[in-house]
Structure formats: C-alpha cells, structure tokens
N, C-alpha and C. Protein backbone atom coordinates (compact mmCIF):
# COMPACT_ATOMS: atom_id res chain seq x y z
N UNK A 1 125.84 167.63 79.84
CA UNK A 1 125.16 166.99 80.93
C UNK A 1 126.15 166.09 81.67
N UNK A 2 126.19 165.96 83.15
CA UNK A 2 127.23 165.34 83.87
C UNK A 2 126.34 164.67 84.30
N UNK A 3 127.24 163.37 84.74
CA UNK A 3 126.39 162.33 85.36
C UNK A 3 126.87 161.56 86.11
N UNK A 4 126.53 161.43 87.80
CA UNK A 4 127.13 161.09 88.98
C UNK A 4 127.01 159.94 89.48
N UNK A 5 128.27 159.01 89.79
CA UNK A 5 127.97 157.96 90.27
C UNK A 5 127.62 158.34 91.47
N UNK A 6 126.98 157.39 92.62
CA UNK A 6 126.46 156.98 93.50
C UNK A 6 126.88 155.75 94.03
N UNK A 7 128.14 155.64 94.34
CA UNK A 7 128.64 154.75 94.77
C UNK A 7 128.49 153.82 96.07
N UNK A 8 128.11 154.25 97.10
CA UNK A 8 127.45 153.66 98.14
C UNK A 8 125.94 152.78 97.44
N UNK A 9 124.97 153.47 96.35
CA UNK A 9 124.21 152.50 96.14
C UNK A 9 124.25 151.51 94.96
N UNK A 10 125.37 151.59 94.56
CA UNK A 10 126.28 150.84 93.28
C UNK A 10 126.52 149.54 94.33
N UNK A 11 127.30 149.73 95.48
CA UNK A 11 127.73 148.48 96.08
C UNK A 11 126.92 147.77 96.84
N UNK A 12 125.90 148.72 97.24
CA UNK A 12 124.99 147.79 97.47
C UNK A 12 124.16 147.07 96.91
N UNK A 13 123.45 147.47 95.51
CA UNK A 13 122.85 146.21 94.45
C UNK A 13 124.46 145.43 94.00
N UNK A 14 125.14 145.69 93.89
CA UNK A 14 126.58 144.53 93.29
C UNK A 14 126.23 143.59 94.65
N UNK A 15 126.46 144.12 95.80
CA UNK A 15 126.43 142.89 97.23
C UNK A 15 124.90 141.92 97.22
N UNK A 16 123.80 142.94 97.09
CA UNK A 16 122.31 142.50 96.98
C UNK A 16 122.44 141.27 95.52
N UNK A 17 122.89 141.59 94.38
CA UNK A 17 122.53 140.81 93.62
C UNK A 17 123.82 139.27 93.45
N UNK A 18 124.83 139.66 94.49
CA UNK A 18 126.14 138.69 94.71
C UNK A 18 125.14 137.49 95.54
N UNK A 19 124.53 137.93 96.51
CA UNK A 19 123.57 137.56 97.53
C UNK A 19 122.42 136.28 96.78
N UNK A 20 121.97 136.89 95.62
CA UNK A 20 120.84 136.27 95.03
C UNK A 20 121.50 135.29 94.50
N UNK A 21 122.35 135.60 93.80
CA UNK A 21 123.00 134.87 92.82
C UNK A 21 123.73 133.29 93.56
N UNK A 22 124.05 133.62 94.76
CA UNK A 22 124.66 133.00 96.00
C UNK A 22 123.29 131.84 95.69
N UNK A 23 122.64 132.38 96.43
CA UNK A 23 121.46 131.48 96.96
C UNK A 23 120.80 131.04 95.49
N UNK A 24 120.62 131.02 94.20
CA UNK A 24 120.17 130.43 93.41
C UNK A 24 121.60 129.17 93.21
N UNK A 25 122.53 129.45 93.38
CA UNK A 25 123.64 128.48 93.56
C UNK A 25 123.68 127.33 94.60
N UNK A 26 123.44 127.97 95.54
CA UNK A 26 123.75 126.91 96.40
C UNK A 26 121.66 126.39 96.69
N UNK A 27 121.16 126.83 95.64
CA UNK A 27 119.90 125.72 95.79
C UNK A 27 119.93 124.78 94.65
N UNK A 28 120.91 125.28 93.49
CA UNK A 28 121.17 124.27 92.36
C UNK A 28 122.46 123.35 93.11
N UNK A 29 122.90 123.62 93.98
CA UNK A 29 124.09 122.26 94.54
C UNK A 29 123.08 121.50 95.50
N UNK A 30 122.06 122.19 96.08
CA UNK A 30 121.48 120.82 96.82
C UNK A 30 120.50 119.88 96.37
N UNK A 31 119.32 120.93 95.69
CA UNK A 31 118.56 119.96 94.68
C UNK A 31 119.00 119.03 94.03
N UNK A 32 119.56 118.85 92.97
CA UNK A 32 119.52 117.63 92.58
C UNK A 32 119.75 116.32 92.64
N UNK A 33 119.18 115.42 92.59
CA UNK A 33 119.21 114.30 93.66
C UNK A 33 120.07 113.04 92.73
N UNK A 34 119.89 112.47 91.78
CA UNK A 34 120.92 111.41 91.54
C UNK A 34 122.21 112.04 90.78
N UNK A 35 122.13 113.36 89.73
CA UNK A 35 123.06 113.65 88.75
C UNK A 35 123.52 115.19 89.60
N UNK A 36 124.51 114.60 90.20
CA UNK A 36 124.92 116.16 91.03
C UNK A 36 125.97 117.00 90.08
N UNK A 37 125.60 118.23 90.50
CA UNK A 37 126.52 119.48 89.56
C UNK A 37 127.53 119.77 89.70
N UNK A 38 128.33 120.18 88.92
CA UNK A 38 129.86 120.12 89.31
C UNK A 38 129.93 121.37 90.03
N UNK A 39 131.04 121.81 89.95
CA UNK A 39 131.04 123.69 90.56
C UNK A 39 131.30 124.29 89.71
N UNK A 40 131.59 124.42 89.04
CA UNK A 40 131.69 124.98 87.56
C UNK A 40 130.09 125.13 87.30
N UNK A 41 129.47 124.42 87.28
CA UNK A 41 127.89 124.17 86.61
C UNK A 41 127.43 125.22 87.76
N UNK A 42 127.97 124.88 88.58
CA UNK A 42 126.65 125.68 89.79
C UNK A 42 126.90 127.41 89.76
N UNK A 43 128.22 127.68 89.64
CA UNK A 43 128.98 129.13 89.82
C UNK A 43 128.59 129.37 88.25
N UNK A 44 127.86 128.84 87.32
CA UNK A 44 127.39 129.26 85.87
C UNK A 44 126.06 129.70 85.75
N UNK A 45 125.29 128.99 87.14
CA UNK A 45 124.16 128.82 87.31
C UNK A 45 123.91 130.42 88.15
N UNK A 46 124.72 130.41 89.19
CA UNK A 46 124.72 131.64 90.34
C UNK A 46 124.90 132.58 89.10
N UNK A 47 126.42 132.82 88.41
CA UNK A 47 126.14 134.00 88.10
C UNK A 47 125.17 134.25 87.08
N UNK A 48 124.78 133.52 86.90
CA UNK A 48 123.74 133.51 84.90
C UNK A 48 122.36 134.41 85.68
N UNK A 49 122.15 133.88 87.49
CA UNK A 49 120.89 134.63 87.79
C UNK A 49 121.05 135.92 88.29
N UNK A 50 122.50 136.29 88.58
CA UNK A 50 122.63 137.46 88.52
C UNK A 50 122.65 138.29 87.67
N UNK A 51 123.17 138.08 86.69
CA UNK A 51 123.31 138.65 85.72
C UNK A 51 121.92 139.29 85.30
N UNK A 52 120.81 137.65 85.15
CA UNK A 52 119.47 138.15 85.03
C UNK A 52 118.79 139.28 86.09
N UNK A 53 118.97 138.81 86.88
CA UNK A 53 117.92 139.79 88.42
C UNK A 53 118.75 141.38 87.67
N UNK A 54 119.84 141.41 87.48
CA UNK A 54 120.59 142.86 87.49
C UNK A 54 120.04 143.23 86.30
N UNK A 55 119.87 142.92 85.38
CA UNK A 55 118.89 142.86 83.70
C UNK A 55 117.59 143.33 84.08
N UNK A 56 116.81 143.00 84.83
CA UNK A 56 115.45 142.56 85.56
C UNK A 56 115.58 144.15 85.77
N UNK A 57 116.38 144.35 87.29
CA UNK A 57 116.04 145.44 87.74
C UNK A 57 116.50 146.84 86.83
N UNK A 58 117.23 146.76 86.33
CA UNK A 58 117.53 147.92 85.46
C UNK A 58 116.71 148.56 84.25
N UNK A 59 115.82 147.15 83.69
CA UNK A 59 114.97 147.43 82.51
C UNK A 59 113.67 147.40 83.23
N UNK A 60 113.95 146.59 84.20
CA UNK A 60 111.80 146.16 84.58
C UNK A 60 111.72 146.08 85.67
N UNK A 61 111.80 147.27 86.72
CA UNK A 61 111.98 146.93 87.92
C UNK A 61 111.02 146.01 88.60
N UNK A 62 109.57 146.22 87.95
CA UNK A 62 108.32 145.05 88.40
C UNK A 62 108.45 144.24 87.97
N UNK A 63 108.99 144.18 86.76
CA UNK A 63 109.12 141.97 86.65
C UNK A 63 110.01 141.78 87.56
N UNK A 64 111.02 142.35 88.31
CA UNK A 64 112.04 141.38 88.69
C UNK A 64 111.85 141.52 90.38
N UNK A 65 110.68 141.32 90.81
CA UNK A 65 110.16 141.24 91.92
C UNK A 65 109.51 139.89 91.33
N UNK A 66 108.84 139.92 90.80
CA UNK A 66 107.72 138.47 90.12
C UNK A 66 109.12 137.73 89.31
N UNK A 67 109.92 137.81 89.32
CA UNK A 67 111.22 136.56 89.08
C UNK A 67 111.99 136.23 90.37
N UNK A 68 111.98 137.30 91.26
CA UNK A 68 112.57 136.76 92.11
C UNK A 68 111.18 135.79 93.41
N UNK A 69 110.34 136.06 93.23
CA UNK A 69 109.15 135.39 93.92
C UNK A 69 109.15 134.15 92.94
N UNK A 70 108.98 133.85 91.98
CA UNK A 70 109.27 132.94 91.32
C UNK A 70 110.55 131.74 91.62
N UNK A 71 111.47 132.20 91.37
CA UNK A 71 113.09 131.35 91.61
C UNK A 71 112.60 131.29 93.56
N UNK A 72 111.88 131.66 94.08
CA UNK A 72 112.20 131.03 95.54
C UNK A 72 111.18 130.40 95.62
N UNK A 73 109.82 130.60 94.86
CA UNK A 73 108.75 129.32 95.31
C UNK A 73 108.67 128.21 94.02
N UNK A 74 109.73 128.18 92.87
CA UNK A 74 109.90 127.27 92.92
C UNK A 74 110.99 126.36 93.67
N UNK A 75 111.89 127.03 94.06
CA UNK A 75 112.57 126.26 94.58
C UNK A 75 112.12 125.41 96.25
N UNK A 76 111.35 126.20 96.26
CA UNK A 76 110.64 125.87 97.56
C UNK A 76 109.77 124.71 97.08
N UNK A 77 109.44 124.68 96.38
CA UNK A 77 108.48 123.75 95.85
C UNK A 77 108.81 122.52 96.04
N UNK A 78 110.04 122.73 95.08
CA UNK A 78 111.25 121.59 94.87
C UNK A 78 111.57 120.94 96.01
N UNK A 79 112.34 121.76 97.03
CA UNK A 79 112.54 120.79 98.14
C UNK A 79 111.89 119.91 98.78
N UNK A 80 110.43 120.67 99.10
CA UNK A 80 109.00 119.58 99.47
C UNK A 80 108.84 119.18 98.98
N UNK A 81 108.91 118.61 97.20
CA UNK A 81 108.83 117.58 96.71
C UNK A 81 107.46 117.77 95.95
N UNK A 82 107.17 119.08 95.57
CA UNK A 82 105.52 119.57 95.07
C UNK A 82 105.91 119.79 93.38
N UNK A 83 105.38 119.24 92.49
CA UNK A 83 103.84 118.46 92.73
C UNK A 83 104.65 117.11 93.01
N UNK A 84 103.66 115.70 93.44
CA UNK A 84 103.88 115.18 93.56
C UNK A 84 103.63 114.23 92.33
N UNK A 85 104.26 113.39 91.76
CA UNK A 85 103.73 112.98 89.72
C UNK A 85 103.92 110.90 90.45
C-alpha cells in the first residue's frame, strides 16, 4: 500500500495552526495585568496550543472546533473583564 503526501494541504494546516498558535500567544502577552510573561513563557504558551489544536484535529476533528471556540471566548471574556468577582 502507497501512501501520498499532499503537500499543498500539509502547508496549509502547518500555516493555519502557526496562525492559532500566533494568536493564543500574543493574547497570553497582553492579558496579564500585574505579572507579565516573559517571551520564552509566551512562545511555550503559542506553541503548546499548537501542538494541541494539531492533536485536536487529527484525533477529534469535532472537539477541536469546541477548543478552538473555547480559547477565543475565553479569552474574549478576559479582556472585558467577565465575570466580574
């Protein structure tokens, strides 16, 4: 049995999940408000959710629609300042 890469859609989930990983990064460098992250911490943070989302989609393609809706409304949350305690 042979088995063919597909390289045009190889680079595009590597770019798609570079993308995610991006933006879970640079929402862990702005959030936090008195104890800020180094870059090291944040580029541990980016790739750790890539790594996950690429995990996600390969084993569970439906959870990792409901993780990625997740990581943006909480972070959305976060910025508005919800809940309020």
């Amino acid at each position: 049995m042979e088995y063919k890469i597909d390289y045009n859609e190889l680079s595009i989930r590597v770019v798609k999940l570079l993308f995610e990983g991006a933006a879970v990064g640079l929402v862990a460098l702005i959030l936090p408000g008195k104890n800020k992250l180094s870059l090291t911490e944040v580029f541990a943070i980016a790739l750790t959710a890539a790594c996950v989302l690429a995990i996600l989609d390969l084993l569970a393609p439906a959870l990792s629609d409901g993780a990625r809706q997740g990581i943006g409304m909480g972070s959305g949350f976060r910025m508005v300042g919800f809940p309020m305690v």
